[in-house]
Structure formats: structure tokens, C-alpha cells
N, C-alpha and C. Protein backbone atom coordinates (compact mmCIF):
# COMPACT_ATOMS: atom_id res chain seq x y z
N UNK A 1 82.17 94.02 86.00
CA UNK A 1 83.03 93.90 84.83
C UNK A 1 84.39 94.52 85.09
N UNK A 2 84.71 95.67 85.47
CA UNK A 2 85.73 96.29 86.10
C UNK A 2 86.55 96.13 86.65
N UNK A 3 85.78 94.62 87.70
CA UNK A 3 86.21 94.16 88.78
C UNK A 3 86.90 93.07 88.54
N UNK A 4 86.73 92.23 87.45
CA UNK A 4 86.79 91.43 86.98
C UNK A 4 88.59 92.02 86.06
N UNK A 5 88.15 92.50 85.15
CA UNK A 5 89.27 93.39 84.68
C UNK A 5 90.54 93.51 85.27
N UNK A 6 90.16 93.92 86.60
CA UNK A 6 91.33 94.37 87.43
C UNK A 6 91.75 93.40 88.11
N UNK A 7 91.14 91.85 88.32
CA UNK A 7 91.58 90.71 88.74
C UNK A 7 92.58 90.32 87.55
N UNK A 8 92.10 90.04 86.59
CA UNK A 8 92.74 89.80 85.24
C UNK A 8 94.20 90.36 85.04
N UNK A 9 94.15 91.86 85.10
CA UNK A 9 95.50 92.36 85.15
C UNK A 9 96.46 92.20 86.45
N UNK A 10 95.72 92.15 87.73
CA UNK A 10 97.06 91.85 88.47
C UNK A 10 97.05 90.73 88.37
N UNK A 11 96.80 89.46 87.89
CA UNK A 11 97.04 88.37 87.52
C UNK A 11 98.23 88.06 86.76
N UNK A 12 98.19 88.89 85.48
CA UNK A 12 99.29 88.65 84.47
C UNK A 12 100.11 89.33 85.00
N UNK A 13 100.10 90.41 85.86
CA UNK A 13 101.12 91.39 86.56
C UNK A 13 102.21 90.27 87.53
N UNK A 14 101.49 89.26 88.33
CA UNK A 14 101.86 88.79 89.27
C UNK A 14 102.48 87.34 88.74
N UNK A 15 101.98 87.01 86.91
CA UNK A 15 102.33 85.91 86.71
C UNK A 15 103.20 85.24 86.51
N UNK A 16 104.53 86.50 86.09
CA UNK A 16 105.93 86.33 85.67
C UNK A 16 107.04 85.79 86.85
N UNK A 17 106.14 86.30 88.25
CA UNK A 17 106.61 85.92 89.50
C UNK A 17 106.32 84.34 89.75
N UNK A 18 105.27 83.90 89.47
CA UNK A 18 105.22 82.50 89.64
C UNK A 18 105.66 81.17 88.38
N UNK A 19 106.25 81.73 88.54
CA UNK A 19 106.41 80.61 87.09
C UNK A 19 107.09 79.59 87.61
N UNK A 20 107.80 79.27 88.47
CA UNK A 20 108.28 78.39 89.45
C UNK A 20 107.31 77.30 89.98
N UNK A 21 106.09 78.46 90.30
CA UNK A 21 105.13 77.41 90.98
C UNK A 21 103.74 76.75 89.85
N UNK A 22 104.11 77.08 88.37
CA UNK A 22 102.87 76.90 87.49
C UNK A 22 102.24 75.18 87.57
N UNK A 23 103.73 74.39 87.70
CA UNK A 23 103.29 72.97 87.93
C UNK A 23 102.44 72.76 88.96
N UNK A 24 102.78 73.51 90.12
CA UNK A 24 101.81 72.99 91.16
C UNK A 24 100.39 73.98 91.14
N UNK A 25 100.13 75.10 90.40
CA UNK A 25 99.18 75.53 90.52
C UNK A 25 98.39 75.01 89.04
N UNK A 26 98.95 74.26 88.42
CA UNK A 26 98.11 73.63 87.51
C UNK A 26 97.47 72.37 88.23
N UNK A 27 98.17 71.87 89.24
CA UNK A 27 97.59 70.63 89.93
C UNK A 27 96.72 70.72 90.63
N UNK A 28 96.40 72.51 91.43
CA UNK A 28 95.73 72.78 92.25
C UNK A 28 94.17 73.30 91.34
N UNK A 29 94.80 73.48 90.26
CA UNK A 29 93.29 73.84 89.54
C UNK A 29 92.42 72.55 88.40
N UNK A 30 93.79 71.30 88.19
CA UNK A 30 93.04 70.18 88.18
C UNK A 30 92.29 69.82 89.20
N UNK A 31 92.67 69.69 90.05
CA UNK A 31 92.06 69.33 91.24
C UNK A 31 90.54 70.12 92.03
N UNK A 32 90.64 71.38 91.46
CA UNK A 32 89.49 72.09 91.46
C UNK A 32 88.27 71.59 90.54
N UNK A 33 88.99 71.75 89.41
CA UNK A 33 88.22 71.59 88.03
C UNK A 33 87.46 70.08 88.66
N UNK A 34 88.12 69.02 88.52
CA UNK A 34 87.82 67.91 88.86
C UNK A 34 86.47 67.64 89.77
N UNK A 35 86.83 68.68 91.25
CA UNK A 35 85.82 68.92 92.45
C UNK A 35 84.52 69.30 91.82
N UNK A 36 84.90 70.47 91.20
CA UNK A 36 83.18 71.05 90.78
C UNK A 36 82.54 70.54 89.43
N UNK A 37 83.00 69.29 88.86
CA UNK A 37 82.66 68.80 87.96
C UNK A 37 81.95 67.56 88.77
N UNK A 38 82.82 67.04 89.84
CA UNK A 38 81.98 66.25 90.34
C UNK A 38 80.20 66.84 91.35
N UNK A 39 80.23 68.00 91.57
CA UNK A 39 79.69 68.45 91.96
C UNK A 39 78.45 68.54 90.99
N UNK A 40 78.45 69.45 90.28
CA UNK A 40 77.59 69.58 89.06
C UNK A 40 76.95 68.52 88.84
């Protein structure tokens, strides 16, 4: 849980830095989403 936590916060820590790249990391997590749905 902790661990988890602390992923979470340097996340939003690190998120203000990417905002440039949100288009392509939304494509990269369609593209995930997509994978393990087909999987399932």
C-alpha cells in the first residue's frame, strides 16, 4: 500500500513535466488498455 502511494505521488510530482507528451502517452495506454483486454 505504501508502495503504491509513493508511485502515485511521484507521479503527480513528475506530471507537470510531461504535459507535452500527454497525447502520446494517452496513445500508449490506449494501446495497452486495448492489449490486455484482448488478452483477458
Amino acid at each position: 500500500m505504501c508502495g503504491s502511494i509513493l508511485l502515485l505521488s511521484i507521479f503527480f510530482m513528475v506530471l507537470p513535466y510531461t504535459n507535452s507528451f500527454i497525447s502520446l502517452n494517452n496513445k500508449v495506454i490506449d494501446t495497452f488498455a486495448q492489449y490486455i483486454t484482448k488478452i483477458t
